[in-house]
Protein backbone atom coordinates (compact mmCIF):
# COMPACT_ATOMS: atom_id res chain seq x y z
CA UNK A 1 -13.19 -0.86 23.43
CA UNK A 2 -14.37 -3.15 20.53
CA UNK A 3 -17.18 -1.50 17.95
CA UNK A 4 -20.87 -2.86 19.00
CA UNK A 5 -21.76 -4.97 15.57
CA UNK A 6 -25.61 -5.03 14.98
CA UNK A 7 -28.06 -6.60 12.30
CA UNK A 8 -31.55 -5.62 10.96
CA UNK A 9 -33.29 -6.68 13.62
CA UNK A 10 -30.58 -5.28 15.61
CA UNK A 11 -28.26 -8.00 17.73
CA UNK A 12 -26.14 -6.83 19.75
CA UNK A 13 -22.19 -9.43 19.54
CA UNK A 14 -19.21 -8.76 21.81
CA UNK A 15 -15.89 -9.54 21.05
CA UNK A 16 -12.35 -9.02 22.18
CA UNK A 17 -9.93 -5.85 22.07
CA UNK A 18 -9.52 -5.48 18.31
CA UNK A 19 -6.04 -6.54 17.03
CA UNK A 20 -3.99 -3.79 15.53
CA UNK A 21 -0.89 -4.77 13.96
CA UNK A 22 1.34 -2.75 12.32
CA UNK A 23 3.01 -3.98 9.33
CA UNK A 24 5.46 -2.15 6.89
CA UNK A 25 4.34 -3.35 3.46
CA UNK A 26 6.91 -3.08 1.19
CA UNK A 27 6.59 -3.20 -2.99
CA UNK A 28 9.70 -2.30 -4.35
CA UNK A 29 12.85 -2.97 -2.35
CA UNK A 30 13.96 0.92 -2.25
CA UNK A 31 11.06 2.98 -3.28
CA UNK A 32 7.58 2.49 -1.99
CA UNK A 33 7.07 2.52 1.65
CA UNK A 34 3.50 2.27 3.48
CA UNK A 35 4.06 3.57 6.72
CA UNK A 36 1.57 4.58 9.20
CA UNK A 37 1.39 7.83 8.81
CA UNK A 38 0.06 7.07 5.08
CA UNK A 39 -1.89 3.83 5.95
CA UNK A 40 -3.94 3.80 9.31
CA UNK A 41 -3.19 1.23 11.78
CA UNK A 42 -6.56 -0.45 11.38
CA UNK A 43 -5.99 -0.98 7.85
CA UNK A 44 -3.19 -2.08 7.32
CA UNK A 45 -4.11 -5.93 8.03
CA UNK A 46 -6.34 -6.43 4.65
CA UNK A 47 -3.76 -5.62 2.85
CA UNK A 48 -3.59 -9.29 2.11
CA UNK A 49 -6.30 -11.15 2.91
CA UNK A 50 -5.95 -14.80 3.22
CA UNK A 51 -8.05 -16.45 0.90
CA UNK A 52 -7.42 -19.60 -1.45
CA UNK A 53 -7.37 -18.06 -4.41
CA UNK A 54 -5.05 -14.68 -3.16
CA UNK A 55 -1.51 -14.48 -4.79
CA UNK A 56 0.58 -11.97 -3.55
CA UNK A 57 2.97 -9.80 -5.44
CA UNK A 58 6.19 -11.57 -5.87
CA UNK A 59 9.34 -9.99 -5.55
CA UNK A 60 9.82 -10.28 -9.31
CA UNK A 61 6.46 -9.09 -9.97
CA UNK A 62 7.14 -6.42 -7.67
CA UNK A 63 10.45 -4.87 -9.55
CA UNK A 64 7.58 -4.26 -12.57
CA UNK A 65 5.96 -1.52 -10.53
CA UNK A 66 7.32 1.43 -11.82
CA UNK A 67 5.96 5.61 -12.08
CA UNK A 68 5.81 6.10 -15.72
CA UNK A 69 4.87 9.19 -17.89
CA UNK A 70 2.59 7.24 -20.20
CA UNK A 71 1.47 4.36 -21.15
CA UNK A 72 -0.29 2.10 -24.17
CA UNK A 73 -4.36 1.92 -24.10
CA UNK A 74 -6.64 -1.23 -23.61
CA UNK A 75 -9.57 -1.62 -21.83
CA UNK A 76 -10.72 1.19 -20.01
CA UNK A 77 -12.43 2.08 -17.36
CA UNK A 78 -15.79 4.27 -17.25
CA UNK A 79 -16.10 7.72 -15.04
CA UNK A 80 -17.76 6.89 -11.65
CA UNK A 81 -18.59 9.26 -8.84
CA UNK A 82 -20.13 6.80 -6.39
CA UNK A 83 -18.80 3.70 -4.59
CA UNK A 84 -21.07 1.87 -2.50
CA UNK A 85 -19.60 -0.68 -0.26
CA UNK A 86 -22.16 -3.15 0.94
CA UNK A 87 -21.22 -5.18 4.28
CA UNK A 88 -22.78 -8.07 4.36
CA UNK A 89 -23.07 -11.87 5.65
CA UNK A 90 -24.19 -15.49 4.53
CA UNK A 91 -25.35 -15.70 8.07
CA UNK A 92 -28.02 -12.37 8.18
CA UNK A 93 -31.24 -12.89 7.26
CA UNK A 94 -31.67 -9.08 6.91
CA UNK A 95 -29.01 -9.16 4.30
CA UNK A 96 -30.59 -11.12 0.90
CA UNK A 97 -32.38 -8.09 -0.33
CA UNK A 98 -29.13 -5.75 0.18
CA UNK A 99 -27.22 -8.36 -1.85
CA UNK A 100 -30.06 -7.98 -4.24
CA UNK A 101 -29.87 -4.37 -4.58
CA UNK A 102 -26.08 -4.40 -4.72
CA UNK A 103 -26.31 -6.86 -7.60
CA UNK A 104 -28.51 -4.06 -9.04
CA UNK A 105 -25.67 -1.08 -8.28
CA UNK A 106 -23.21 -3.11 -10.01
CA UNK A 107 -25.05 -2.86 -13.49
CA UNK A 108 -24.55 1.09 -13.40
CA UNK A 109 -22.43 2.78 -15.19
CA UNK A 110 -22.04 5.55 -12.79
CA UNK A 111 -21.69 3.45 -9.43
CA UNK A 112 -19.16 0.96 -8.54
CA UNK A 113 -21.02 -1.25 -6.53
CA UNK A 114 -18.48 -3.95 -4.37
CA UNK A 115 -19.20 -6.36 -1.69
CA UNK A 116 -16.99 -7.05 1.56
CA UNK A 117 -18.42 -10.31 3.13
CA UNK A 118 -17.44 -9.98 7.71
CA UNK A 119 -16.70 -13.04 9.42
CA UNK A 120 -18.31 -11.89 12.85
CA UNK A 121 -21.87 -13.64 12.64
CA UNK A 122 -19.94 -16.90 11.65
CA UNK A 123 -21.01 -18.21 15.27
CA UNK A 124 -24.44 -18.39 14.34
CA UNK A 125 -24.00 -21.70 12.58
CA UNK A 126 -22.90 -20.89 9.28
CA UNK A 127 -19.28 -19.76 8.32
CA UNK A 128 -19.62 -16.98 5.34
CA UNK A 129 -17.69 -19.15 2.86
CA UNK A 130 -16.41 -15.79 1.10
CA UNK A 131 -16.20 -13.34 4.13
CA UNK A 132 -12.30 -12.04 5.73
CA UNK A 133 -11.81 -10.60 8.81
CA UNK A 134 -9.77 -8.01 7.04
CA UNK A 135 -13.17 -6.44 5.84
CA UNK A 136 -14.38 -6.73 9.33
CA UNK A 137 -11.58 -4.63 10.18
CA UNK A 138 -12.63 -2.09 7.35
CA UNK A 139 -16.23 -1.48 8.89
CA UNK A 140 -15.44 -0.85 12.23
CA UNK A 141 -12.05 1.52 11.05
CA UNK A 142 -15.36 3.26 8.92
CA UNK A 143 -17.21 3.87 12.14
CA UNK A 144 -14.29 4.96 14.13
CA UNK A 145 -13.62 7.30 11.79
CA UNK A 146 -16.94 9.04 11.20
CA UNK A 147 -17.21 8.70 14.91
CA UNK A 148 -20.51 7.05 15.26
CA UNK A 149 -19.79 3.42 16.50
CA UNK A 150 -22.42 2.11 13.45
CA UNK A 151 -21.43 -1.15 13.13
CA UNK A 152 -24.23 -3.85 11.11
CA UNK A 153 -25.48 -5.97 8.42
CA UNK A 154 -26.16 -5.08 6.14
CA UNK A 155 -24.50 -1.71 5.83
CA UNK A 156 -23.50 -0.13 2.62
CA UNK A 157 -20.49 2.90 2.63
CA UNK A 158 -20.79 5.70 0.35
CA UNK A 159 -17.73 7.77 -0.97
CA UNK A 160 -16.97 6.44 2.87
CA UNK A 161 -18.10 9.17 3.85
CA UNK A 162 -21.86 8.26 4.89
CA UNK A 163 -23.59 5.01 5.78
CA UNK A 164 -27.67 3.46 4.95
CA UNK A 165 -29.22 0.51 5.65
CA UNK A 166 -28.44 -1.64 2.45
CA UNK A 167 -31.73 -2.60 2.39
CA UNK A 168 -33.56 0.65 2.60
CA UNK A 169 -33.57 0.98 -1.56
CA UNK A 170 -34.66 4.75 -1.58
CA UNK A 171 -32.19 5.77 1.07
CA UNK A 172 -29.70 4.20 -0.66
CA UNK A 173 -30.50 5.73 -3.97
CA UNK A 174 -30.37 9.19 -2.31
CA UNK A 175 -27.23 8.92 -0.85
CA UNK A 176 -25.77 7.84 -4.04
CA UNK A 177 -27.83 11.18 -5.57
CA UNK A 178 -26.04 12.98 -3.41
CA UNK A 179 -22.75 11.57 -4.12
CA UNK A 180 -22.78 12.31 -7.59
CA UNK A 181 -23.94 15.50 -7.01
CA UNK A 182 -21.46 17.15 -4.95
CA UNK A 183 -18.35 15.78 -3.83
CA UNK A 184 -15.82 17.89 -1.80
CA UNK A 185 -13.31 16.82 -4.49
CA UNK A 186 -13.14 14.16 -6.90
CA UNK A 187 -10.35 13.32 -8.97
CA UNK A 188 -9.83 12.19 -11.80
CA UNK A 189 -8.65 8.23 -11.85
CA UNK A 190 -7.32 6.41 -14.69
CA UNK A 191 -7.64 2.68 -14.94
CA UNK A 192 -6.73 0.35 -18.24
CA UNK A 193 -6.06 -3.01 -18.95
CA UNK A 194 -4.08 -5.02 -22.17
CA UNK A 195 -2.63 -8.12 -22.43
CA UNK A 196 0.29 -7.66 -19.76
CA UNK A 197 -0.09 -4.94 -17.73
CA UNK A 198 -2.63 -2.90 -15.46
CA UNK A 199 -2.37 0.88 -15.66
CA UNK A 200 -3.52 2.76 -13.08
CA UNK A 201 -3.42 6.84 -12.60
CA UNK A 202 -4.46 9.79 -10.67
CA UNK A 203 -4.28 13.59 -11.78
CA UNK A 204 -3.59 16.25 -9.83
CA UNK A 205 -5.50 17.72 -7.39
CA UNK A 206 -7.41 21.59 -8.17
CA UNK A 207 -4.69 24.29 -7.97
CA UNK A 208 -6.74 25.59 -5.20
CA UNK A 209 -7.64 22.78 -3.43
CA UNK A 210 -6.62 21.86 0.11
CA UNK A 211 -6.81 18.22 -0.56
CA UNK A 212 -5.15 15.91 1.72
CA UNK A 213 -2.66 12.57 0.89
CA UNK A 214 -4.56 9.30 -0.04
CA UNK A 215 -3.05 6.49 -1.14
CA UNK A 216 -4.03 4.14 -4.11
CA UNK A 217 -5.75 0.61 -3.31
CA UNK A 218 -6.07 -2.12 -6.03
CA UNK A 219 -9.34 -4.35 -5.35
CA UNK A 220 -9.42 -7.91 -7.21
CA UNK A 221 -12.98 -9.01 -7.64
CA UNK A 222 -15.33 -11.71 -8.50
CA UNK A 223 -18.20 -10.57 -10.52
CA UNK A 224 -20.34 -13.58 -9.37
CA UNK A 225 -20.44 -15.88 -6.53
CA UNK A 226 -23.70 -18.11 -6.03
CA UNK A 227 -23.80 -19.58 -2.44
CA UNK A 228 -26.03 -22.43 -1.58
CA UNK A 229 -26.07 -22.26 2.14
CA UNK A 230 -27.28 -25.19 3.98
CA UNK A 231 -27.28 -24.22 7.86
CA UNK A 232 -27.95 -20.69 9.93
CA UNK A 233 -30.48 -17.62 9.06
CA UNK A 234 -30.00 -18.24 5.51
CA UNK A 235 -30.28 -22.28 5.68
CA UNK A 236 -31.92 -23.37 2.08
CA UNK A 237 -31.55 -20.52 0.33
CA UNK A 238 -29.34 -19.82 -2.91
CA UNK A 239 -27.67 -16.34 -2.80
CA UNK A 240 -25.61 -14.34 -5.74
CA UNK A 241 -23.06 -11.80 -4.65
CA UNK A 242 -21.50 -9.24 -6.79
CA UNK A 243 -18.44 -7.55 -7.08
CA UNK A 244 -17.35 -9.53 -4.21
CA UNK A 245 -13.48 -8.43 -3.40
CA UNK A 246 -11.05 -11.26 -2.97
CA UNK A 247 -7.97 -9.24 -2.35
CA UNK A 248 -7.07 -5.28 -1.39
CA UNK A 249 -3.65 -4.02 -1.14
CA UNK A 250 -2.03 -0.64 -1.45
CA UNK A 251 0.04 0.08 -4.76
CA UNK A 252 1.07 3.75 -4.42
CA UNK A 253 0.73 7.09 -2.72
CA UNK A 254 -0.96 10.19 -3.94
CA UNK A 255 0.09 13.78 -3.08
CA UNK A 256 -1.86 15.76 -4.89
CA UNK A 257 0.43 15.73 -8.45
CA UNK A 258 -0.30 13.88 -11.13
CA UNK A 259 0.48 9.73 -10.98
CA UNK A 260 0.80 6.98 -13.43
CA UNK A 261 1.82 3.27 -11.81
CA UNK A 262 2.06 0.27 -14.13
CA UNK A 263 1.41 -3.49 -12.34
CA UNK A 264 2.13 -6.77 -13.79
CA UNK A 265 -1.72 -8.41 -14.88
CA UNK A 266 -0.14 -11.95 -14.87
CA UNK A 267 0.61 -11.93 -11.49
CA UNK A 268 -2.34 -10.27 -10.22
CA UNK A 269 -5.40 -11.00 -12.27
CA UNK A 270 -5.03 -15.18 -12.27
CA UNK A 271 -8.12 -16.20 -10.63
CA UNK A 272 -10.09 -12.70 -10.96
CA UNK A 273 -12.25 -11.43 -13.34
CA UNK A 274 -12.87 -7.53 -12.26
CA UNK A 275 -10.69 -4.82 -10.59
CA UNK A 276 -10.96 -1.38 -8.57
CA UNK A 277 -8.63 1.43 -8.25
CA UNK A 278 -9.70 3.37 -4.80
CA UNK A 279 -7.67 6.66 -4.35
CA UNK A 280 -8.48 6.80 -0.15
CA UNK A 281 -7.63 9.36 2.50
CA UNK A 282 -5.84 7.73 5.25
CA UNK A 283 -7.03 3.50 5.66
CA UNK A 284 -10.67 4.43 5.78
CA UNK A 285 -11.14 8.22 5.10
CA UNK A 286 -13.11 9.59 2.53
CA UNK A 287 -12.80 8.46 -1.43
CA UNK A 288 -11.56 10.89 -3.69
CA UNK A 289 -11.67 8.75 -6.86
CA UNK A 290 -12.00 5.74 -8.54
CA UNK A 291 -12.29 3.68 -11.17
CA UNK A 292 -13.57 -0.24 -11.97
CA UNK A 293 -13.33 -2.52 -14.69
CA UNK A 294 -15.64 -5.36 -15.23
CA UNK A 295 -15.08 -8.98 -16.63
CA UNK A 296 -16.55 -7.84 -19.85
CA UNK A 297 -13.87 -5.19 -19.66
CA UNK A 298 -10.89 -7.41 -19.46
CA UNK A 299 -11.95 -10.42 -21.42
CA UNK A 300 -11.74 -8.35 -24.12
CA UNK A 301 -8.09 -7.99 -23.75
């Protein structure tokens, strides 16, 4: 059965049996492996997202992606202990003062605030010029796995762990509170930039810590996008969205020891001007790190 989707006011949209595919996504011919025992099933299609600015990692790129023991310094990334995913759509007229608040996130230093644009209010006369089904597919694997069938605009995903109305400011602001307060486990996750290359790590998990695999998502981002939008809820209006990801994919596994993974910025960063490291239980379990560098960040480099 397909997830109920509502907005604020609540509207109810049906749709068909949600499309799982299962892909194998391969980076380096013999080494890394996402299988589905690593990656859920309803995450594994956003691992590319089709959008006109996306390049995927070449072949040649790929053969760069190596586990290394250490690696030169540039721009780096600040601590974070909250990640706050808003859901959102061009065509929601409950959703403007959630993109507000998210643009508001994003200037913390101790949040990274992202945006994930759905497709599925597209019929209302106004196609979300920056939304992807594959984030569609994010929110509803979200609700399956906390069990709750929550599915709306606009929602915003802490730690995905717990979800609040994005436009409920002090419920929001609690839940990121409470983030920062006390997660389970949080680990440490490195992420720097220079001229060439993106480093990304994770350390190891507590000694006495039961903590389960995750694997390690890269998130390309726009820091700005400013939609006019002429027809639907929105019609007339001129809306900034921040942090919006353009592109998600998997670049390694975590087992609980320490990681380093180096990725080619050339072939990845053309066309983007911020980036995410997510280290995620399962496709859409709980976050047990992360780290974020802004355009500020890596126009420094």
């Amino acid at each position: 059965m397909p997830l109920p989707r509502r907005r604020l006011p609540v509207t109810m949209a049906s749709r068909g049996r949600l499309r799982v595919r299962v892909v194998l996504h391969s980076i380096v011919t013999r080494s890394l492996r996402y299988e589905s025992d690593s990656v859920s099933p309803d995450m594994i299609d956003f691992i590319r997202p089709k959008y006109p600015r996306c390049r995927t990692l070449g072949v040649a790129a790929s053969a760069f992606l190596l586990l290394l023991t250490g690696f030169a310094t540039g721009a780096m990334a600040r601590e974070v202990k909250a990640v706050v995913e808003l859901f959102t759509s061009q065509g929601c007229s409950s959703c403007p003062p959630a993109d507000k608040l998210l643009g508001e996130l994003a200037e913390r230093d101790d949040v990274i605030a992202l945006t994930l644009p759905v497709d599925y209010w597209d019929y209302l006369g106004w196609k979300d010029t920056l939304a992807s089904p594959a984030y569609t597919k994010r929110q509803e694997a979200y609700a399956r796995r906390r069990g709750d069938r929550q599915v709306y605009t606009p929602q915003m995903v802490v730690n995905g762990r717990m979800h609040v109305i994005g436009s409920h400011r002090d419920r929001v602001l609690d839940a990121i509170v409470e983030a920062n307060a006390s997660p389970d486990v949080w680990i440490d996750v490195g992420l720097s930039v220079d001229r060439e290359t993106i480093m990304v790590s994770a350390a190891a998990a507590p000694a006495d810590s039961d903590t389960p695999d995750a694997t390690v998502w890269l998130l390309l981002t726009s820091k700005s996008e400013e939609v006019n939008i002429s027809r639907g809820e929105n019609g007339g209006r001129s809306i900034t969205y921040s942090n919006v990801v353009r592109m998600m994919m998997p670049v390694g596994s975590w087992s609980g020891d320490a990681i380093e993974i180096s990725l080619p910025r050339a072939d990845l960063m053309e066309g983007y001007d911020g980036c995410a490291v997510l280290l995620q239980v399962d496709g859409a379990g709980p976050l047990l790190g992360a780290s974020f560098l802004d355009g500020t960040d890596l126009t420094s480099n």
